[in-house]
PDB file of N, CA and C in Angstrom:
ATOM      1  N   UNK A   1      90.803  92.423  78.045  1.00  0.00           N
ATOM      2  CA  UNK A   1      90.917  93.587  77.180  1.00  0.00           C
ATOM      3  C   UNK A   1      89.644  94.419  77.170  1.00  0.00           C
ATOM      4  N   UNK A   2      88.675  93.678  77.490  1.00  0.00           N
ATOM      5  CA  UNK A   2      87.066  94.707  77.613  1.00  0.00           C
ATOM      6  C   UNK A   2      87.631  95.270  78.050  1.00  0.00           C
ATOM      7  N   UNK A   3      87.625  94.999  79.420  1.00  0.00           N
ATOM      8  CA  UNK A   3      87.595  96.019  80.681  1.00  0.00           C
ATOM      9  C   UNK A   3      88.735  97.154  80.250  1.00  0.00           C
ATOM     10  N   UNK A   4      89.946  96.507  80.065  1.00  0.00           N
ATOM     11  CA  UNK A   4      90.465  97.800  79.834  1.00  0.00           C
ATOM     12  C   UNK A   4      90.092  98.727  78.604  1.00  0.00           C
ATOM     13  N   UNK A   5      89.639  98.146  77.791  1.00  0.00           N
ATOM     14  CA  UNK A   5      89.365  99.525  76.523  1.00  0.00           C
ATOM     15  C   UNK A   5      87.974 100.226  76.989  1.00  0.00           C
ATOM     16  N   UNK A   6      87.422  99.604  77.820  1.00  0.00           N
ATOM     17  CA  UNK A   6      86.267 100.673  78.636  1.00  0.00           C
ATOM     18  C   UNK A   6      86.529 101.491  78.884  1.00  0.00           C
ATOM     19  N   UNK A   7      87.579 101.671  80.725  1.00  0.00           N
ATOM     20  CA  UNK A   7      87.961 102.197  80.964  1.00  0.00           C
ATOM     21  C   UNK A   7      88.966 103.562  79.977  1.00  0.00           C
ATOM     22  N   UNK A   8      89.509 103.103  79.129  1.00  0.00           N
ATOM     23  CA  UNK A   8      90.104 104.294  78.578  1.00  0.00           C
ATOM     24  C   UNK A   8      89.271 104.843  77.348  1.00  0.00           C
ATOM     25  N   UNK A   9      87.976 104.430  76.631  1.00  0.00           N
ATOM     26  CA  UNK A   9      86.936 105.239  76.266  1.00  0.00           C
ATOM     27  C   UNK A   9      86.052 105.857  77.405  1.00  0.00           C
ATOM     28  N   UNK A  10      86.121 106.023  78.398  1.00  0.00           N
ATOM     29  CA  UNK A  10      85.233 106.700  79.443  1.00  0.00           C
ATOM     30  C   UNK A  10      86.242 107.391  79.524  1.00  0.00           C
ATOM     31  N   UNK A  11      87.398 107.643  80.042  1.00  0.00           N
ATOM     32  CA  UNK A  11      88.342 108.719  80.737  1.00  0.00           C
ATOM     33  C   UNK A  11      88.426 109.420  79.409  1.00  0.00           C
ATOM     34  N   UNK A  12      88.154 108.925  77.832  1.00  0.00           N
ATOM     35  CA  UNK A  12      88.490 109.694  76.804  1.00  0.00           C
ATOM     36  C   UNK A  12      87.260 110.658  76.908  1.00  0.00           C
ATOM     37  N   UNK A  13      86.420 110.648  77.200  1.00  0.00           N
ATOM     38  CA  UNK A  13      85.256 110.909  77.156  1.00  0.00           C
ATOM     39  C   UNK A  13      85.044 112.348  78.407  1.00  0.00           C
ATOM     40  N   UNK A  14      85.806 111.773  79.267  1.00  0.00           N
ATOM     41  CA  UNK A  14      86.012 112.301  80.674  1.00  0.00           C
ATOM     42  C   UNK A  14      87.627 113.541  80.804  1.00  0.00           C
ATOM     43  N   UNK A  15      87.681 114.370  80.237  1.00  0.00           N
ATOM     44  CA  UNK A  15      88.833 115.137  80.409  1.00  0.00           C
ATOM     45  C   UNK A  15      89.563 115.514  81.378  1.00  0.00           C
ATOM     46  N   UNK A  16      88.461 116.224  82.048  1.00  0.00           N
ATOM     47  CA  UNK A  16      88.471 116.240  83.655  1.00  0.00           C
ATOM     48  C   UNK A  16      88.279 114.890  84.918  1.00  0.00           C
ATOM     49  N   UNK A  17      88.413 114.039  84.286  1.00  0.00           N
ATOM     50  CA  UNK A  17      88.451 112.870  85.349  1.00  0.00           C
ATOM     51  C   UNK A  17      87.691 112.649  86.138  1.00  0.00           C
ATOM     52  N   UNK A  18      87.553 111.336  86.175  1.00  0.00           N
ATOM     53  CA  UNK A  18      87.032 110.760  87.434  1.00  0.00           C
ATOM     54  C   UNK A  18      86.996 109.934  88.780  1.00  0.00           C
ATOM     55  N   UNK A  19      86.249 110.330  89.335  1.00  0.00           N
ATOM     56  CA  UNK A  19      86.415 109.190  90.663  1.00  0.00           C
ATOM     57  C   UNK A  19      86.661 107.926  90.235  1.00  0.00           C
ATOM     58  N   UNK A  20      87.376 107.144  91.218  1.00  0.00           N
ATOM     59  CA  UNK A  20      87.154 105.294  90.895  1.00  0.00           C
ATOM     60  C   UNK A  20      85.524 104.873  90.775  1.00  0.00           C
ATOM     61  N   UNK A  21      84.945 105.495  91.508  1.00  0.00           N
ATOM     62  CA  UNK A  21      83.687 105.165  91.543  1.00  0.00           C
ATOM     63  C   UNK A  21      82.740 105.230  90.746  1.00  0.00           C
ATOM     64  N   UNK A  22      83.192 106.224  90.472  1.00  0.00           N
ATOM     65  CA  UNK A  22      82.193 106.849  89.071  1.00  0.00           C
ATOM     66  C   UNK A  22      83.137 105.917  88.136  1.00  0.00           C
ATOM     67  N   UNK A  23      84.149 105.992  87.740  1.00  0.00           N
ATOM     68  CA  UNK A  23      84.394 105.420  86.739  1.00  0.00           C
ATOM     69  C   UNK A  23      84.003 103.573  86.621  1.00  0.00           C
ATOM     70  N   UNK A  24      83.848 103.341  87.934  1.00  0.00           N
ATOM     71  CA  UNK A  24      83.438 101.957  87.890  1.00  0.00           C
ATOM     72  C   UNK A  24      81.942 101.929  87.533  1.00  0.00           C
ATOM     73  N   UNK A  25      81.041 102.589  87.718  1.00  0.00           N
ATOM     74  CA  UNK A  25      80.123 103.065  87.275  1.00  0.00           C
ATOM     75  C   UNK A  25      79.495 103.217  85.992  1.00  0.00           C
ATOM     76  N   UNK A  26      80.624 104.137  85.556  1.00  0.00           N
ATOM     77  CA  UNK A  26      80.702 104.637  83.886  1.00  0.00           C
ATOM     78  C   UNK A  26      81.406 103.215  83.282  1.00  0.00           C
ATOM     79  N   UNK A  27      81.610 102.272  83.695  1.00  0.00           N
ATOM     80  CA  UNK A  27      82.205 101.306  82.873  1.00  0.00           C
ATOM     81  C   UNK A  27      81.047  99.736  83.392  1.00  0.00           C
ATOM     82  N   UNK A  28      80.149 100.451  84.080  1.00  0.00           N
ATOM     83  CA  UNK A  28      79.350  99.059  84.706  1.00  0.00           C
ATOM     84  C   UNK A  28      80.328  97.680  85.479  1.00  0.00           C
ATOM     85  N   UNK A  29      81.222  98.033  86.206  1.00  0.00           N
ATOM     86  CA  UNK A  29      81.859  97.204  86.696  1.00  0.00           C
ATOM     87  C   UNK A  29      81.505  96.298  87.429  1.00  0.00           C
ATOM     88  N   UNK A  30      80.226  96.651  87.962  1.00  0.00           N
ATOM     89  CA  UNK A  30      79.512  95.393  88.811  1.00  0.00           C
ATOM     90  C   UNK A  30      78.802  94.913  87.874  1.00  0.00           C
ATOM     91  N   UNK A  31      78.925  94.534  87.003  1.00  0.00           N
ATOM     92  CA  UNK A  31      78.370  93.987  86.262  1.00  0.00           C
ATOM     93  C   UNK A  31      79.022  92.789  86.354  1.00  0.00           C
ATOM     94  N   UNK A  32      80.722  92.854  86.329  1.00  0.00           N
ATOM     95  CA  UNK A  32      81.720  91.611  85.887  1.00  0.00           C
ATOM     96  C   UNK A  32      81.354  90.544  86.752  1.00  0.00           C
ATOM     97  N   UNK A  33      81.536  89.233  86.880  1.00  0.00           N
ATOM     98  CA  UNK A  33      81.391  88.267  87.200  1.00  0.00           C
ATOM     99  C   UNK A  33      82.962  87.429  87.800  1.00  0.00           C
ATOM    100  N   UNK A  34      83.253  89.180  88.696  1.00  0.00           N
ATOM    101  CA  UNK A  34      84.487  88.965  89.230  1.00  0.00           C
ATOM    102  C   UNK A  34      84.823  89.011  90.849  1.00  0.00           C
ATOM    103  N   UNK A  35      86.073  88.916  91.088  1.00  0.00           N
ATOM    104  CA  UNK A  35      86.251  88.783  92.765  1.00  0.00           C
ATOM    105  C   UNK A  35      86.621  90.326  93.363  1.00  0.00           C
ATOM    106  N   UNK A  36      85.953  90.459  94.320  1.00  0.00           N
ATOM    107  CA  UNK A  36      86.086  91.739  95.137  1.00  0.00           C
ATOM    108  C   UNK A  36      87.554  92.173  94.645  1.00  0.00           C
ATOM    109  N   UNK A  37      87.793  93.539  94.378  1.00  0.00           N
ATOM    110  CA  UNK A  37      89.067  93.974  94.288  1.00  0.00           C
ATOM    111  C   UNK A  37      89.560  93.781  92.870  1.00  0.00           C
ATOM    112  N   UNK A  38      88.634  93.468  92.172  1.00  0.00           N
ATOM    113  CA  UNK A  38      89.473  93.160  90.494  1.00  0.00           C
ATOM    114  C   UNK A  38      89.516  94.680  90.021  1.00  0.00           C
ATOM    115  N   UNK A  39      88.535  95.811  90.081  1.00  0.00           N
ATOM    116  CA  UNK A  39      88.365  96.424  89.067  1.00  0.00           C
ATOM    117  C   UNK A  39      89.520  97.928  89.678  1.00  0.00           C
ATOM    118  N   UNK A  40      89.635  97.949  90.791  1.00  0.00           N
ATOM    119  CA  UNK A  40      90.738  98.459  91.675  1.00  0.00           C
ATOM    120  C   UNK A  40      92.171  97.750  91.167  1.00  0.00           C
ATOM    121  N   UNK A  41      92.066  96.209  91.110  1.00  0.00           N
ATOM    122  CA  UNK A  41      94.045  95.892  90.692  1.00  0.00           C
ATOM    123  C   UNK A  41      93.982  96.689  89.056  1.00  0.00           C
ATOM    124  N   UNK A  42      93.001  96.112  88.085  1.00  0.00           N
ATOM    125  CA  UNK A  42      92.741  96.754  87.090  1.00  0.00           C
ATOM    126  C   UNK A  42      93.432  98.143  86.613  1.00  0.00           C
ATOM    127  N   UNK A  43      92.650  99.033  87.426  1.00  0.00           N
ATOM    128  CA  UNK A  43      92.815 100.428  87.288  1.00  0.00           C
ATOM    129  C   UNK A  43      94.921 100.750  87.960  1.00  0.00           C
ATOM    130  N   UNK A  44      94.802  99.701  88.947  1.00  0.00           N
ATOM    131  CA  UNK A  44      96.896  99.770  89.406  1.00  0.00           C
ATOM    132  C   UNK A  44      97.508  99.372  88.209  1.00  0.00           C
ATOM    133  N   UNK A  45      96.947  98.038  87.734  1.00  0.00           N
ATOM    134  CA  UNK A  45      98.190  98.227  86.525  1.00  0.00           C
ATOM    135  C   UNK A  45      97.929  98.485  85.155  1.00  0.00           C
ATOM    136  N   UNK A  46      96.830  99.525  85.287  1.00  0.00           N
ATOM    137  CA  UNK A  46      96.930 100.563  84.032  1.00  0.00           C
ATOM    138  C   UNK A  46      98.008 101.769  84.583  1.00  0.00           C
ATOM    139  N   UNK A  47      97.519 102.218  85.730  1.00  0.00           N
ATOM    140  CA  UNK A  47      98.557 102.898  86.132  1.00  0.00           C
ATOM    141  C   UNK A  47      99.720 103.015  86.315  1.00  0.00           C
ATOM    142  N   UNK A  48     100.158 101.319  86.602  1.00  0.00           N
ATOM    143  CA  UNK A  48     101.515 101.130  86.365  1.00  0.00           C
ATOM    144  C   UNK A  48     101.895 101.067  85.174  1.00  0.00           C
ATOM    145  N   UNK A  49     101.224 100.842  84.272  1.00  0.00           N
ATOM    146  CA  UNK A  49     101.277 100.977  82.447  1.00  0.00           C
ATOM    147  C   UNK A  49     101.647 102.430  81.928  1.00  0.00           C
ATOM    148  N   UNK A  50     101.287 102.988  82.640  1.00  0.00           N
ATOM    149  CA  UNK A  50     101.032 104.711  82.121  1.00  0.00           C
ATOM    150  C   UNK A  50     100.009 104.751  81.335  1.00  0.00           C
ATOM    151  N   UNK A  51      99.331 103.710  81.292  1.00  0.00           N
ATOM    152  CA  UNK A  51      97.690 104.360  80.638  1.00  0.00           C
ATOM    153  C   UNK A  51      96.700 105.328  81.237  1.00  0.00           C
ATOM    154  N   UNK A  52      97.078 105.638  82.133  1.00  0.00           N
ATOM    155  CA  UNK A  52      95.985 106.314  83.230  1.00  0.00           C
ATOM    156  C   UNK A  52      97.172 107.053  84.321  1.00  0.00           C
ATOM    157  N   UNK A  53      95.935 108.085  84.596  1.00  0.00           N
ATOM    158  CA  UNK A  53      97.176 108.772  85.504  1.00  0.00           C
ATOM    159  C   UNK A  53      95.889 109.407  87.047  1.00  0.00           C
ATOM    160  N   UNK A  54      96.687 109.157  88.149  1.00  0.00           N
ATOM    161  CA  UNK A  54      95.475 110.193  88.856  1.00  0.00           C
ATOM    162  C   UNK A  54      96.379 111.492  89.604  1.00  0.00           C
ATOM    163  N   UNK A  55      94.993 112.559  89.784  1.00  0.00           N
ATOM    164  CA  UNK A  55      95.633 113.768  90.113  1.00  0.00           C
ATOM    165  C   UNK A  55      96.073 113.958  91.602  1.00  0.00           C
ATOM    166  N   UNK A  56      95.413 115.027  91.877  1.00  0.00           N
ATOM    167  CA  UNK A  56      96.172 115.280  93.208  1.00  0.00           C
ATOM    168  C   UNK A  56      94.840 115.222  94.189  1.00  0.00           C
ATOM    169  N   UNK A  57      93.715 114.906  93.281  1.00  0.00           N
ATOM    170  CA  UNK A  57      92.318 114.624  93.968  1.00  0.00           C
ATOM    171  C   UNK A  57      92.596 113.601  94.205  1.00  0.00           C
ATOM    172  N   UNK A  58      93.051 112.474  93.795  1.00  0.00           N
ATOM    173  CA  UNK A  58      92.631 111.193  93.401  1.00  0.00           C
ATOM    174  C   UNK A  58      91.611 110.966  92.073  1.00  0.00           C
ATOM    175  N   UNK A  59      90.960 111.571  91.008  1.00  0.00           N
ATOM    176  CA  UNK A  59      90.380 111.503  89.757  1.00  0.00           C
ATOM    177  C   UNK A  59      91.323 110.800  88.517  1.00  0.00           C
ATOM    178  N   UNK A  60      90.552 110.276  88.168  1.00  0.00           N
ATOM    179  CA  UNK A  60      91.670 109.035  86.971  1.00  0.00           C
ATOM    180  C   UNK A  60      91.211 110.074  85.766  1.00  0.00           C
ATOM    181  N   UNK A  61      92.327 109.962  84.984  1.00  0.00           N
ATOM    182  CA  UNK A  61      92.472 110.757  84.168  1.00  0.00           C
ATOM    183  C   UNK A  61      93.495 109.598  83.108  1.00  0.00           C
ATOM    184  N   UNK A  62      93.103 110.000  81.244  1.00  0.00           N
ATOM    185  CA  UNK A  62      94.249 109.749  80.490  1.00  0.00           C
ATOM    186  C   UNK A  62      95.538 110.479  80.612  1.00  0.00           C
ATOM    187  N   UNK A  63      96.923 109.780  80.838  1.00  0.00           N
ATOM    188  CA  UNK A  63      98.207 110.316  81.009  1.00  0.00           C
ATOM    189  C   UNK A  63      97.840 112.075  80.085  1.00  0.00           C
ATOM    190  N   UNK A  64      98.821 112.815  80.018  1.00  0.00           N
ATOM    191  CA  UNK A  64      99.060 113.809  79.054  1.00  0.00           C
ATOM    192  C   UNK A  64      99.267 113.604  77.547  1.00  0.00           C
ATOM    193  N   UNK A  65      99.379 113.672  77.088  1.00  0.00           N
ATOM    194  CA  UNK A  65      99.713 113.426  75.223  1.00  0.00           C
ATOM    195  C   UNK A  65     101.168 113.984  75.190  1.00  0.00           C
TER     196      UNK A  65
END
């Protein structure tokens, strides 16, 4: 649950969206004490959640209201 309420106080924060990168960044993801590829499945099944949405850049963004 960290990880995910990070992620969606940074994109709240972030209107205009961001890269995966940056957002892994903005959430200190190397920080976790996890296996290659966690913070990427992460961000899929928020997306598959509809918590997160990305554009037509690729920038993660909160869904619409």
């Amino acid at each position: 649950r960290r990880w995910r309420g990070a992620v969606v106080r940074v994109l709240a924060a972030h209107p205009d969206g961001l890269a995966e990168a940056e957002l892994a960044a903005a959430v200190d993801a190397a920080a976790a004490d996890r296996p290659d590829g966690w913070f990427t499945a992460l961000l899929h099944r928020l997306e598959t959640e509809g918590l997160l949405a990305r554009d037509g850049e690729g920038r993660l963004h909160l869904p619409p209201a």
